[in-house]
Protein backbone atom coordinates (compact mmCIF):
# COMPACT_ATOMS: atom_id res chain seq x y z
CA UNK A 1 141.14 83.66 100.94
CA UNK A 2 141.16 83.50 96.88
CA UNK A 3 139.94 79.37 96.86
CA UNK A 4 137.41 79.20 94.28
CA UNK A 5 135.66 76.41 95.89
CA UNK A 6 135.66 74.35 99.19
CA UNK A 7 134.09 71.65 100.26
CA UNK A 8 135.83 71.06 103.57
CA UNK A 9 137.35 73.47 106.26
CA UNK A 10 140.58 72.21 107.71
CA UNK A 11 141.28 73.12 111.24
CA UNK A 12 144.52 71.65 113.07
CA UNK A 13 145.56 68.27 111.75
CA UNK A 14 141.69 67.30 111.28
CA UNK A 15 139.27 68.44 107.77
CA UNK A 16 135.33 69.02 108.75
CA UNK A 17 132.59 68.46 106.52
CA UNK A 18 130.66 71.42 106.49
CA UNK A 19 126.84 71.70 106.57
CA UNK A 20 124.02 74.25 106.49
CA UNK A 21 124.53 77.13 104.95
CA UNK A 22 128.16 77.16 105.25
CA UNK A 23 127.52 73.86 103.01
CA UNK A 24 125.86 75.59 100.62
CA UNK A 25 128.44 78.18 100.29
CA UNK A 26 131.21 75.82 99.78
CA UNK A 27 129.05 74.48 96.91
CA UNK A 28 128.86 77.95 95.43
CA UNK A 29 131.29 78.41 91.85
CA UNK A 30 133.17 81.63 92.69
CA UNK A 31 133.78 82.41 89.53
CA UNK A 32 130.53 83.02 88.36
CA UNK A 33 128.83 84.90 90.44
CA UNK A 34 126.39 87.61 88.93
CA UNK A 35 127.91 90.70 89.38
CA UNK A 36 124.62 92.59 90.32
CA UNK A 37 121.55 91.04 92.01
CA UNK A 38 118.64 92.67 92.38
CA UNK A 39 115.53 92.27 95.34
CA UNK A 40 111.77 92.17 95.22
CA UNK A 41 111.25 92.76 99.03
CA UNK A 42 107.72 91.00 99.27
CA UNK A 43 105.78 90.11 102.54
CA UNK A 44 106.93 92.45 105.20
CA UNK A 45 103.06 93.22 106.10
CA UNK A 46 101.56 89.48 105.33
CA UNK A 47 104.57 88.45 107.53
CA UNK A 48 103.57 90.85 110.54
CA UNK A 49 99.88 90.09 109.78
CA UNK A 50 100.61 86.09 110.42
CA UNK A 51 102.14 87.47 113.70
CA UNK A 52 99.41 89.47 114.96
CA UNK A 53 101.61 92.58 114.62
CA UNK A 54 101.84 95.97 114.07
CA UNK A 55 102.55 96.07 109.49
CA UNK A 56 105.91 98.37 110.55
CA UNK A 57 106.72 95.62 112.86
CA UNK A 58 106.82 93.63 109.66
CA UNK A 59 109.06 96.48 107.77
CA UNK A 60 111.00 96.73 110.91
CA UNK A 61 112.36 93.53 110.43
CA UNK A 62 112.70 93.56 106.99
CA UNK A 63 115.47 95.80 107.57
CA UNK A 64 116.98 93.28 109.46
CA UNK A 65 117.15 91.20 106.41
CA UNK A 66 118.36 93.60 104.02
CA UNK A 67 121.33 93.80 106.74
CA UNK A 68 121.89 90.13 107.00
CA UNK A 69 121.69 89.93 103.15
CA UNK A 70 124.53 92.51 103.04
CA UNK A 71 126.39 90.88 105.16
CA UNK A 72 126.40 87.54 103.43
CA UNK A 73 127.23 89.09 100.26
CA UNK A 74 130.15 90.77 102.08
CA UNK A 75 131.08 87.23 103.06
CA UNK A 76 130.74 85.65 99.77
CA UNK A 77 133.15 88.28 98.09
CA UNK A 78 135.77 88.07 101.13
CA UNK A 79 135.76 84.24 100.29
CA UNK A 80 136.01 84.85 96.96
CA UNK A 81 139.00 87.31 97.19
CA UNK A 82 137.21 90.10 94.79
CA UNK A 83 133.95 92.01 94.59
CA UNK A 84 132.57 89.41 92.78
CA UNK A 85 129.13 90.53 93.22
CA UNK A 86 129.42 94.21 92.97
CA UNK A 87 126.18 95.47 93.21
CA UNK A 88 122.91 95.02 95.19
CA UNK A 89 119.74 96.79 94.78
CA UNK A 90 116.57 97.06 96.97
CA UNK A 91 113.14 97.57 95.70
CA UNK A 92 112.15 99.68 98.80
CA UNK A 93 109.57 101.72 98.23
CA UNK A 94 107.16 102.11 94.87
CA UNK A 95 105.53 104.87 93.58
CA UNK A 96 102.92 103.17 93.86
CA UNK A 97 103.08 102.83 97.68
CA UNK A 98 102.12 106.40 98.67
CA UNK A 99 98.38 105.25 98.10
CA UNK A 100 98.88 103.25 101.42
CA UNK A 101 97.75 104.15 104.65
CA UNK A 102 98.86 107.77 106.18
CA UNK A 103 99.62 106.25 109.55
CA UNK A 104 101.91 103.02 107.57
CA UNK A 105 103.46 105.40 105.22
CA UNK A 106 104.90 107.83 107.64
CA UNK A 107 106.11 104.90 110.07
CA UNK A 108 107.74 103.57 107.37
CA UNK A 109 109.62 106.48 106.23
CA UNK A 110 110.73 107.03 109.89
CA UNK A 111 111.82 103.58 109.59
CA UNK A 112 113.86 104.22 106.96
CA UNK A 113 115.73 107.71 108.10
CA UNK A 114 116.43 105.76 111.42
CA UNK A 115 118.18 102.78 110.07
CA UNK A 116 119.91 105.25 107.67
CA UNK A 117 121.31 107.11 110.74
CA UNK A 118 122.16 104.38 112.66
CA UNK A 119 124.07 102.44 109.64
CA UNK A 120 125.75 105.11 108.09
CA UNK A 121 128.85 104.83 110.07
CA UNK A 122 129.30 101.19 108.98
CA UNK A 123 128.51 101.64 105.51
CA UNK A 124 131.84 104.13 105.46
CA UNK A 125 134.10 102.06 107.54
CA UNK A 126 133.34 98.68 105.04
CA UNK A 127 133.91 100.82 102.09
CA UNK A 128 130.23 100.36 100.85
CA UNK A 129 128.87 102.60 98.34
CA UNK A 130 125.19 103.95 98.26
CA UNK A 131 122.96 105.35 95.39
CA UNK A 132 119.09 106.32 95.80
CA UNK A 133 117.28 105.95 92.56
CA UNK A 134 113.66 106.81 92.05
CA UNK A 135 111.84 110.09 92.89
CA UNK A 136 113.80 111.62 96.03
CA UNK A 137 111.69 115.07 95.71
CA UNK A 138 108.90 112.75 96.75
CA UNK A 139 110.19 111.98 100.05
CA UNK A 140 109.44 114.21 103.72
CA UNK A 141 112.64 116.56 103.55
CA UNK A 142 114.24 114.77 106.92
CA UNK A 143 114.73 111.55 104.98
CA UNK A 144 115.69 113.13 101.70
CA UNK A 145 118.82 115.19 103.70
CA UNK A 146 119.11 112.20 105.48
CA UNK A 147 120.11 109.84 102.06
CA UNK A 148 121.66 112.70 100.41
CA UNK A 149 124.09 113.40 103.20
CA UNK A 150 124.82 108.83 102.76
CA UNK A 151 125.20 109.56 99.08
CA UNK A 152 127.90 112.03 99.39
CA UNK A 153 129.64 110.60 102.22
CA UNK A 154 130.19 106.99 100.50
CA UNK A 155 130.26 108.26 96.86
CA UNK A 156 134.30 107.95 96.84
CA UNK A 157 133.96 104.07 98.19
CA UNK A 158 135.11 101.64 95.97
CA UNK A 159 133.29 98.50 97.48
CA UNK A 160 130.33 96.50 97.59
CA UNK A 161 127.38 99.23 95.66
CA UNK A 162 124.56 99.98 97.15
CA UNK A 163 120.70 101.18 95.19
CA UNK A 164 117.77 101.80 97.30
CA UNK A 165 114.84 102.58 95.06
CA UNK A 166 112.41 104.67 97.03
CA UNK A 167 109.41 106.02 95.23
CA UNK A 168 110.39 104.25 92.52
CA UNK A 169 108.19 103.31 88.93
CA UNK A 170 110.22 101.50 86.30
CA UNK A 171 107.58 103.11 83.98
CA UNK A 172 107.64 106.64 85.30
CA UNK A 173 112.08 106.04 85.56
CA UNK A 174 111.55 105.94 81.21
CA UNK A 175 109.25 108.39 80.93
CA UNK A 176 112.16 110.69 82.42
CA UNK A 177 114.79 109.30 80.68
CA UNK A 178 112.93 109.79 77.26
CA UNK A 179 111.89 113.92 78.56
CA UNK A 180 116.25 113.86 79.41
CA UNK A 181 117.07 112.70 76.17
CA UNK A 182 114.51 114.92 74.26
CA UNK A 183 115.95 118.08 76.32
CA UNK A 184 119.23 117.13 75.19
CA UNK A 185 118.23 116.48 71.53
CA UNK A 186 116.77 120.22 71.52
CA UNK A 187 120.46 121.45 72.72
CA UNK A 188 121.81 119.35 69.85
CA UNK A 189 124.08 117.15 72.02
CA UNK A 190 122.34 114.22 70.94
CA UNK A 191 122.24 112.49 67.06
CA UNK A 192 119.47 110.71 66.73
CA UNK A 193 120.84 108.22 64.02
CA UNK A 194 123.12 106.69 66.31
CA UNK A 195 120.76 106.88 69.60
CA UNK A 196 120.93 102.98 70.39
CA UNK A 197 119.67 100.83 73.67
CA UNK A 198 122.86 101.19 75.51
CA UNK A 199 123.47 105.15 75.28
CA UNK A 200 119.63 105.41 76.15
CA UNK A 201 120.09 102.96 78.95
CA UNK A 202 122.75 105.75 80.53
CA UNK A 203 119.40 108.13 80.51
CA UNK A 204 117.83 106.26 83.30
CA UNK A 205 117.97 106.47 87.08
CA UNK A 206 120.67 103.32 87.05
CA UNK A 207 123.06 105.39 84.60
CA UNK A 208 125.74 103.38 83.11
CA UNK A 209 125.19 100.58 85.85
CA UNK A 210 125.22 96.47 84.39
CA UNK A 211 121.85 94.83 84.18
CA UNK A 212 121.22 92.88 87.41
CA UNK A 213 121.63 89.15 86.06
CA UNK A 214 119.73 87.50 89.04
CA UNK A 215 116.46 89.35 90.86
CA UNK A 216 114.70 87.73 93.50
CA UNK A 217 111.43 88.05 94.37
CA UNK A 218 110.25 86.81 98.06
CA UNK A 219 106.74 86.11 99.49
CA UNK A 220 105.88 83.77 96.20
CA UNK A 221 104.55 86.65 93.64
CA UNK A 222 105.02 85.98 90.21
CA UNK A 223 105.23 89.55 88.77
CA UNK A 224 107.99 91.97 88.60
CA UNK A 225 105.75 95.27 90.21
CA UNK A 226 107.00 97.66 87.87
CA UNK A 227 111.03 97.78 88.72
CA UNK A 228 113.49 97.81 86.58
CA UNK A 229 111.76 97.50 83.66
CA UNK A 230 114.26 98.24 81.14
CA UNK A 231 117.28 96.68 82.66
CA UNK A 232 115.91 93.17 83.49
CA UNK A 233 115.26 91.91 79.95
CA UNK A 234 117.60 89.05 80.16
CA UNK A 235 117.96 89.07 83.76
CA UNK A 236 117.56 85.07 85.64
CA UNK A 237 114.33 85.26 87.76
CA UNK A 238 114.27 83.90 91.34
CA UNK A 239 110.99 83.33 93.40
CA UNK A 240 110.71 81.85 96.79
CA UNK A 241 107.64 81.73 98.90
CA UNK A 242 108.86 82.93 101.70
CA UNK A 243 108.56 86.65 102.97
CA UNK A 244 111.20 88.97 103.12
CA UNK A 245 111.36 89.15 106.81
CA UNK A 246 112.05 85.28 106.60
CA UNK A 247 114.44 85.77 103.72
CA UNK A 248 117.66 84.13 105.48
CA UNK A 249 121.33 83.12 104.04
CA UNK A 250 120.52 79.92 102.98
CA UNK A 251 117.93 80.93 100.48
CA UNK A 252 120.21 83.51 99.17
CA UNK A 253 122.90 81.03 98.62
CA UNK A 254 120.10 78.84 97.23
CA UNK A 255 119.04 81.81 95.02
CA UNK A 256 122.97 81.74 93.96
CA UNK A 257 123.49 77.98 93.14
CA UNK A 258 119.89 77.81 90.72
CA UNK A 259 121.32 81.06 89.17
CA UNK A 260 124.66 79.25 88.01
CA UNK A 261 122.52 76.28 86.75
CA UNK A 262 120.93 78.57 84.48
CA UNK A 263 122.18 78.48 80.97
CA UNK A 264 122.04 82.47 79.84
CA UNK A 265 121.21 82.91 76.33
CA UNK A 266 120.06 86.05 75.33
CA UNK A 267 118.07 85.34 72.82
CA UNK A 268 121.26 84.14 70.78
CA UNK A 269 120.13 80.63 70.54
C-alpha cells in the first residue's frame, strides 16, 4: 500500500470509519515521518513495584514492548510503502546500571541473552538489522557471543535498523571517540584544520548514523540520563507518564502525530 494518508478503510461496497489506534494511524502524514526515533525505556521496576512483583518481572515485560513497538513501526512503514522510519534505538542498559543490585543485574542480563535467542530467527526472516553500541567488553561473555553472533548474522539486512545500547554512557561514548580520533591524529590520518562536528560525529559508537529526530522518554522523567548526548542536539523531545511496560501503539502513534506538529528549526530562526 503506498497511500499517504487514510482516513477510511473500504471493504466490499461499504467505507468504515476507523477508530483507536488504527484512527490514529490513518491521521499519521506519511511523508514525514522521522527517519530515526530513539527510546528512554523508563519504569520497568516502578511498574513491577505497583504490581507487587518481582523488578525482572517488570523488565520481562518491557521486552514485550520493545516487540510490540517494533512491530508497529514495521506496520507504519508497510503502510507507508518505504522504510520511512529507518532506524530505532533502545536505551537498554546504562553504564550506570551495573551499581544495581547483583541478584537484578544478572536476571536482567539473562533476560536479555534469552529474548536475543529466541528472536533472532525473526529478526533475519523480516530483514531487520541489529547494532549494539555501548561497552560490549562489559557484558558476561554468554550475552556478548550471544549479540555478536545477531550482529553478524543481520549485518547484510537492508531493513528496519536496529541499536541496543547496553552499558552505555553518552559521556564515556565521547570520551572514546576523542582517545579514537587522537590515536588517529598521532598516525597522521587526521588534519586537524578541517576536523568539523560531522567527521567527529563518525568517531562515536553511532558512526555515520542520522541524529534521531524524535526520542521518547516513558515513565514521566524529564531528563535525558546520559544517552546520546552528542546526537540529540536538535532532536524533538517526547515524554509520557506512563511506564515502559505500559508503553502501547497508541502512544507511539501519539508520540508520531505531536512530532509532525513540531516546527524544526535548528537554531536557524
Amino acid at each position: 500500500m503506498t497511500a499517504r494518508s487514510l482516513s477510511k478503510i473500504k471493504t466490499g461496497d461499504s467505507t468504515l470509519e476507523v477508530t483507536g489506534p488504527l484512527k490514529m494511524l490513518s491521521e499519521l502524514n506519511l511523508a514525514m515521518l522521522p527517519r530515526h526515533v530513539a527510546f528512554i525505556m523508563d519504569g520497568n521496576r516502578r511498574w513491577a513495584k505497583e504490581r507487587r512483583l518481582n523488578k525482572l518481572e517488570g523488565h520481562r515485560a518491557g521486552v514485550k514492548t520493545v516487540r510490540e513497538t517494533v512491530e508497529m513501526t514495521l506496520d507504519i512503514n508497510s503502510l507507508a510503502g518505504t522504510n520511512a522510519i529507518e532506524i530505532l534505538t533502545f536505551y537498554a542498559f546504562s553504564k550506570e546500571n551495573w551499581k544495581r543490585p547483583l541478584l537484578e543485574v544478572s536476571g536482567l542480563m539473562q533476560i536479555f541473552e534469552k529474548a536475543a535467542i529466541k528472536e533472532i530467527e525473526r529478526l533475519q526472516k523480516r530483514n531487520i538489522q541489529i547494532n549494539i553500541i555501548g561497552n560490549l567488553n562489559d557484558l558476561p561473555k554468554s550475552l556478548y557471543n550471544r549479540v555478536k553472533d545477531i550482529v553478524n548474522l543481520t549485518k547484510d539486512n537492508d531493513g528496519l535498523r536496529m541499536n541496543f545500547a547496553l552499558s552505555y554512557s553518552g559521556r564515556n561514548e565521547i570520551v572514546k571517540g576523542v582517545k579514537k580520533l587522537f590515536e588517529e591524529y598521532k598516525q597522521g590520518k587526521v588534519d586537524i584544520d578541517s576536523l568539523d562536528e560531522r567527521t567527529f560525529a563518525t568517531y562515536l559508537d553511532t558512526g555515520t548514523l542520522p541524529d534521531p529526530d524524535l526520542l521518547i522518554r516513558t515513565s514521566g522523567e524529564m531528563r535525558f540520563s546520559n544517552f546520546l548526548l552528542w546526537q540529540i542536539a536538535y532532536t524533538e523531545l517526547w515524554v509520557t507518564p506512563v511506564f515502559w511496560p505500559e508503553f502501547r501503539r497508541s502512544h507511539y502513534l501519539q508520540a508520531l502525530k505531536d512530532y509532525q506538529k513540531r516546527d524544526r528549526r535548528f537554531g536557524g530562526r
